[in-house]
C-alpha atoms as a PDB file:
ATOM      1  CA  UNK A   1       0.000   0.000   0.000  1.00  0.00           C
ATOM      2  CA  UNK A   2       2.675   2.386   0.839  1.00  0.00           C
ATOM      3  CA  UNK A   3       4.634   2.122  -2.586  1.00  0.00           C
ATOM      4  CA  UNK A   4       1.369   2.851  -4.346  1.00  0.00           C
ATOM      5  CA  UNK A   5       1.198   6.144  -2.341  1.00  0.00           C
ATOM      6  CA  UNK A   6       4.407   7.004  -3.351  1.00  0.00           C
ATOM      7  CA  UNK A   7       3.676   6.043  -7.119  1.00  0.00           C
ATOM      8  CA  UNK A   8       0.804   7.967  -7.109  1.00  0.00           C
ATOM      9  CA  UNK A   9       2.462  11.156  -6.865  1.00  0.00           C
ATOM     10  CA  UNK A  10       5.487  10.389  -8.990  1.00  0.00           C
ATOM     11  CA  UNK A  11       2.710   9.818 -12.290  1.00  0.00           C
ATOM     12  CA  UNK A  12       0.792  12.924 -11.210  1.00  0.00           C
ATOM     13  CA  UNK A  13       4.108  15.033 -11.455  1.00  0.00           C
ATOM     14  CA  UNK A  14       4.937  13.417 -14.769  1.00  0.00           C
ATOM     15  CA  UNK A  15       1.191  13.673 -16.022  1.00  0.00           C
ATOM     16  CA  UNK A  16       1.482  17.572 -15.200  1.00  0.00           C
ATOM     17  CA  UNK A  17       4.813  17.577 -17.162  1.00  0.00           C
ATOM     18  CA  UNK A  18       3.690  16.327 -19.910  1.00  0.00           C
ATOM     19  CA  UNK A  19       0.507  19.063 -20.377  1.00  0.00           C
ATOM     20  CA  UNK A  20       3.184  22.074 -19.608  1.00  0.00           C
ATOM     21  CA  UNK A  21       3.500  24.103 -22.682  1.00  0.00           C
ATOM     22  CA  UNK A  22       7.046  26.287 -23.523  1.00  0.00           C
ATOM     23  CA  UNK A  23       7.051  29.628 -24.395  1.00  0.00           C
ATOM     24  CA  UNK A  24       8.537  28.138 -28.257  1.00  0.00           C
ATOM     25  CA  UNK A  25       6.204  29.289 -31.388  1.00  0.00           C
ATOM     26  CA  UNK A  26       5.736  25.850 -32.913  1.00  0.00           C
ATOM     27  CA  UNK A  27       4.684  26.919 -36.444  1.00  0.00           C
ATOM     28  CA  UNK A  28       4.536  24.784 -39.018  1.00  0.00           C
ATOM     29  CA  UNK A  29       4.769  27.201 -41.797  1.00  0.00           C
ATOM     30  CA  UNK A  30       8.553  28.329 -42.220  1.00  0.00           C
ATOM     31  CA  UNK A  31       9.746  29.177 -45.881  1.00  0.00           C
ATOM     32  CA  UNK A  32      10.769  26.442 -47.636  1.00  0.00           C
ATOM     33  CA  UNK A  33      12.911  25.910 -50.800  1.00  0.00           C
ATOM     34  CA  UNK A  34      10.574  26.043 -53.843  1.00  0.00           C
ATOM     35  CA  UNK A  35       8.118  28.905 -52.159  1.00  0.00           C
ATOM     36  CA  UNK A  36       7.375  32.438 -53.252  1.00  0.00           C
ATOM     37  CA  UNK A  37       7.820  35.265 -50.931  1.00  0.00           C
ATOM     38  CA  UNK A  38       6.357  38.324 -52.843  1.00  0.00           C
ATOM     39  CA  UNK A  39       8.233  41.717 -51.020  1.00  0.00           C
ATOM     40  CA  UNK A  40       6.408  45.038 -50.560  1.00  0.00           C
ATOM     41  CA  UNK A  41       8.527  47.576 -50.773  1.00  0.00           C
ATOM     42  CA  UNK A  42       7.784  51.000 -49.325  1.00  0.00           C
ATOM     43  CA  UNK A  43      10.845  53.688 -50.103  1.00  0.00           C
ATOM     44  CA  UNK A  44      11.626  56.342 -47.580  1.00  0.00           C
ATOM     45  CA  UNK A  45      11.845  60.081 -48.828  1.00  0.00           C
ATOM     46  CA  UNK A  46      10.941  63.461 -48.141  1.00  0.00           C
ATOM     47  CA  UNK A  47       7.407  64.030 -47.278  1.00  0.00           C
ATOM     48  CA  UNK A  48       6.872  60.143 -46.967  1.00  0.00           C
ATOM     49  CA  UNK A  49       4.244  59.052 -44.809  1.00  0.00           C
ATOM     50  CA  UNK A  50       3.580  55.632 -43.246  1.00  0.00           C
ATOM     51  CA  UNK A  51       1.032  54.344 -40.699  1.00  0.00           C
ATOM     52  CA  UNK A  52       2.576  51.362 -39.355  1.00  0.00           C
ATOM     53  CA  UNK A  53       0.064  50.879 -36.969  1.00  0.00           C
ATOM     54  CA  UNK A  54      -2.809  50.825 -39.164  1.00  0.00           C
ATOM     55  CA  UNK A  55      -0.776  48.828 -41.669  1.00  0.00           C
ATOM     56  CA  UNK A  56       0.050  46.088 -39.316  1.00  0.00           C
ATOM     57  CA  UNK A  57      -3.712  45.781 -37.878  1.00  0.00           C
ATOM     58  CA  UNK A  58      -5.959  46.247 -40.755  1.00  0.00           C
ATOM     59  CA  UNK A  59      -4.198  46.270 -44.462  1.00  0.00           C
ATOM     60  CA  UNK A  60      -1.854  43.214 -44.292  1.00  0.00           C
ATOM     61  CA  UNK A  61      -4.250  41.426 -42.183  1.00  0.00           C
ATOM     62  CA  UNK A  62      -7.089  42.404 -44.990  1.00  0.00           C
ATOM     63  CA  UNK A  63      -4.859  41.717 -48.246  1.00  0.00           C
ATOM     64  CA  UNK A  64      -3.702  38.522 -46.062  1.00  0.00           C
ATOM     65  CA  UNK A  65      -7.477  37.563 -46.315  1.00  0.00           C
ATOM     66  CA  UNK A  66      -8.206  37.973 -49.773  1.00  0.00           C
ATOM     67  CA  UNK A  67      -4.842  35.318 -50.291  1.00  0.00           C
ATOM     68  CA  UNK A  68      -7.212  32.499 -48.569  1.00  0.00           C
ATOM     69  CA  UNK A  69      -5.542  29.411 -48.543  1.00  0.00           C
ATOM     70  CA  UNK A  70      -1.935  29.908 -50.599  1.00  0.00           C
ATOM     71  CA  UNK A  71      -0.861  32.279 -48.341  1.00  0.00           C
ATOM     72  CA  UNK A  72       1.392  30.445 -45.558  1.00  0.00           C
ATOM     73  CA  UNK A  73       2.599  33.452 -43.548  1.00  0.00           C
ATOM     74  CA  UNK A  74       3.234  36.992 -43.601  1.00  0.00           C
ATOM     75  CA  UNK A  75       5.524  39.450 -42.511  1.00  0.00           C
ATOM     76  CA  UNK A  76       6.309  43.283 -41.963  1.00  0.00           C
ATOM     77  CA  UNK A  77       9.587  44.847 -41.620  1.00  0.00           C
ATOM     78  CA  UNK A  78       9.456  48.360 -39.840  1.00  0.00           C
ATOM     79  CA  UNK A  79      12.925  50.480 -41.404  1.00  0.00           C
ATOM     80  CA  UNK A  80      14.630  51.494 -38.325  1.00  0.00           C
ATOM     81  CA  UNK A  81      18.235  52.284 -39.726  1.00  0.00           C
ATOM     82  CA  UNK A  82      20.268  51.950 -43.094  1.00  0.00           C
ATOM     83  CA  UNK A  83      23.346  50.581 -43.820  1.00  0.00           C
ATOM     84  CA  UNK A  84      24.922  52.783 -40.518  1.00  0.00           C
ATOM     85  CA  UNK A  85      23.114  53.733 -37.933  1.00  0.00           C
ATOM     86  CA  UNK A  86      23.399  57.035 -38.922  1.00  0.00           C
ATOM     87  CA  UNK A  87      22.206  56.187 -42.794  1.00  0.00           C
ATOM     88  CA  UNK A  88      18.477  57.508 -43.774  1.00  0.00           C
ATOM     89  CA  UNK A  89      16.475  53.935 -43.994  1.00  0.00           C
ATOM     90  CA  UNK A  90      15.836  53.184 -47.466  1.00  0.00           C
ATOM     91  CA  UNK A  91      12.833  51.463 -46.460  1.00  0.00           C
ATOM     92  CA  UNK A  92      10.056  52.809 -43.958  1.00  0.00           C
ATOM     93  CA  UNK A  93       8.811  49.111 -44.209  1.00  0.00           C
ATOM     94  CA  UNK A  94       8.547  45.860 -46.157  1.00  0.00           C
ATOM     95  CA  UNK A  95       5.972  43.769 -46.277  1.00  0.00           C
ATOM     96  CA  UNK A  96       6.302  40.167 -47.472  1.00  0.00           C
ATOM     97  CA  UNK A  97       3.764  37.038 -48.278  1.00  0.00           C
ATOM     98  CA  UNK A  98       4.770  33.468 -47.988  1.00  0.00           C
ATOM     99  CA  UNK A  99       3.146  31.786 -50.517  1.00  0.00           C
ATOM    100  CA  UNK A 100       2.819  28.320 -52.571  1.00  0.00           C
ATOM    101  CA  UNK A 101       1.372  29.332 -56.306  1.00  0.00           C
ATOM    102  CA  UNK A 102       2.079  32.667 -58.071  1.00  0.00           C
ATOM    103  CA  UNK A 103      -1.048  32.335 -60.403  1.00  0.00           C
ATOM    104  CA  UNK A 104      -3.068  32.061 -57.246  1.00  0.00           C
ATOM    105  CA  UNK A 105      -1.617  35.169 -55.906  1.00  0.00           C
ATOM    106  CA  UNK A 106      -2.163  37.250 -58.894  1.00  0.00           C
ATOM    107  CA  UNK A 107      -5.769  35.836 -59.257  1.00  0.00           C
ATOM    108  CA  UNK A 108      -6.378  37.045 -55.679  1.00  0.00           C
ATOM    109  CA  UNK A 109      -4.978  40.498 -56.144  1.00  0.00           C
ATOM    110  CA  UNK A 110      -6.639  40.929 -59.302  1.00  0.00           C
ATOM    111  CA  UNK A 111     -10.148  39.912 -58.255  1.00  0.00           C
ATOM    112  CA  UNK A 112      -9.290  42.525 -55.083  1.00  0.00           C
ATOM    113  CA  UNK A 113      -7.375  45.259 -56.924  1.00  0.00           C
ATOM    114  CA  UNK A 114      -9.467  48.512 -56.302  1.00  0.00           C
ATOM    115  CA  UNK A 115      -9.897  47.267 -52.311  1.00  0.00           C
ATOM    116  CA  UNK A 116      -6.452  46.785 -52.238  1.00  0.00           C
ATOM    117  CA  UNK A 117      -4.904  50.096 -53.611  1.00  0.00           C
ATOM    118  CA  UNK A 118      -7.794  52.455 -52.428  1.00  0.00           C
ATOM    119  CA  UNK A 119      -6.845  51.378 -49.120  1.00  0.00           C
ATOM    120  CA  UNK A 120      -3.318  52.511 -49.455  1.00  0.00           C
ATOM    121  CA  UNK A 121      -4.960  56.315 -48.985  1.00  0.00           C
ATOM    122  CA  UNK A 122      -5.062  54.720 -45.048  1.00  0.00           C
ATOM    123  CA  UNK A 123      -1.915  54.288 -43.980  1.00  0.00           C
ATOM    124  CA  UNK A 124       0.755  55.735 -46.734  1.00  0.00           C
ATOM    125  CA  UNK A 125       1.219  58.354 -50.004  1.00  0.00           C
ATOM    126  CA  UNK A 126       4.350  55.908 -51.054  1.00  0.00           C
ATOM    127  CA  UNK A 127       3.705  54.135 -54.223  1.00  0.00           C
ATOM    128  CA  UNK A 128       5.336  50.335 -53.079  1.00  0.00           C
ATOM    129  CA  UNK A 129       7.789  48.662 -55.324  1.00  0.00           C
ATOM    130  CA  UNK A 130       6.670  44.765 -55.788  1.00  0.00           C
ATOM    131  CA  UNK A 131       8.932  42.045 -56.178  1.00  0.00           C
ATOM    132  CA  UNK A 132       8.086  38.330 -55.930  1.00  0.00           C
ATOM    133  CA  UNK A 133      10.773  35.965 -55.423  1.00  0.00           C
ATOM    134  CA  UNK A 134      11.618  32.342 -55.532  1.00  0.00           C
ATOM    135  CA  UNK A 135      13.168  31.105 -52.423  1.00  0.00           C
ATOM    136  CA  UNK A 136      15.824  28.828 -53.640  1.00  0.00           C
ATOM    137  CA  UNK A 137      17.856  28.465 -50.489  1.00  0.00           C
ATOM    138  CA  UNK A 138      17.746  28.468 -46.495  1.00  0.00           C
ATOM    139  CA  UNK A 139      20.729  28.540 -44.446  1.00  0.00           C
ATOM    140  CA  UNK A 140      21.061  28.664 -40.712  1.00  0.00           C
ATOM    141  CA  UNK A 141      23.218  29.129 -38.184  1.00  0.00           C
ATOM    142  CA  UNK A 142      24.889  26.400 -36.557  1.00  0.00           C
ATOM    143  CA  UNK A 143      26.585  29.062 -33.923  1.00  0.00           C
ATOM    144  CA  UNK A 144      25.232  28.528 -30.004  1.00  0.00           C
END
């Protein structure tokens, strides 16, 4: 009887283990080889303006909707410095979508063009530079 008391506890600690979650992101959608990653580019310059905030909660989020299914992930950069600390940033932001078929994409912007660029009025008077992009390569660090 005893050394089933003592058991008792030892699976309840290992039970409670067990449903501990980390503080990790587990995603499952990295960028892979063989993906696109289309990069919205918005150029700094004199009487540039950019709403980052609005950006971040409503226009990505709403152009990230209109993507459905072949978008994997998005991103925004926010420019903070150029090449010195003391260079003007090139960029006041970047904005990138992970996705799987380029056809799709351009479908998806086409069919939600004029929602799209009437709500750049919103946030920004920059007119972005597009590029889409392969990815053809990852490399990481093996430095701890």
């Amino acid at each position: 009887m005893a050394v089933k008391l003592k058991f008792f506890p030892l699976v309840f600690a290992f039970i409670g283990l067990l449903s501990c979650k980390t503080s990790q992101v587990n995603n499952k959608y990295v960028p892979k080889v063989g993906m696109f990653r289309v990069a919205i580019f918005y150029p700094n310059g004199d009487d540039k303006t950019f709403d980052m905030d609005y950006y971040e909660k409503s226009h990505m989020p709403m152009v990230a909707g209109f993507l459905g299914k072949n978008l994997k992930f998005y991103e925004i950069d926010k420019g903070i410095a150029g090449r010195t600390p003391n260079d003007k940033v090139p960029f006041v932001a970047i904005g990138y979508f992970h996705i799987t078929d380029v056809a799709e994409y351009n479908k998806a912007i086409a069919q939600n063009r004029d929602a799209v660029i009437n709500d750049f009025k919103n946030y920004t008077n920059i007119q972005p530079v597009i590029q889409i992009s392969e990815i053809k390569q990852l490399g990481y660090s093996n430095i701890k």
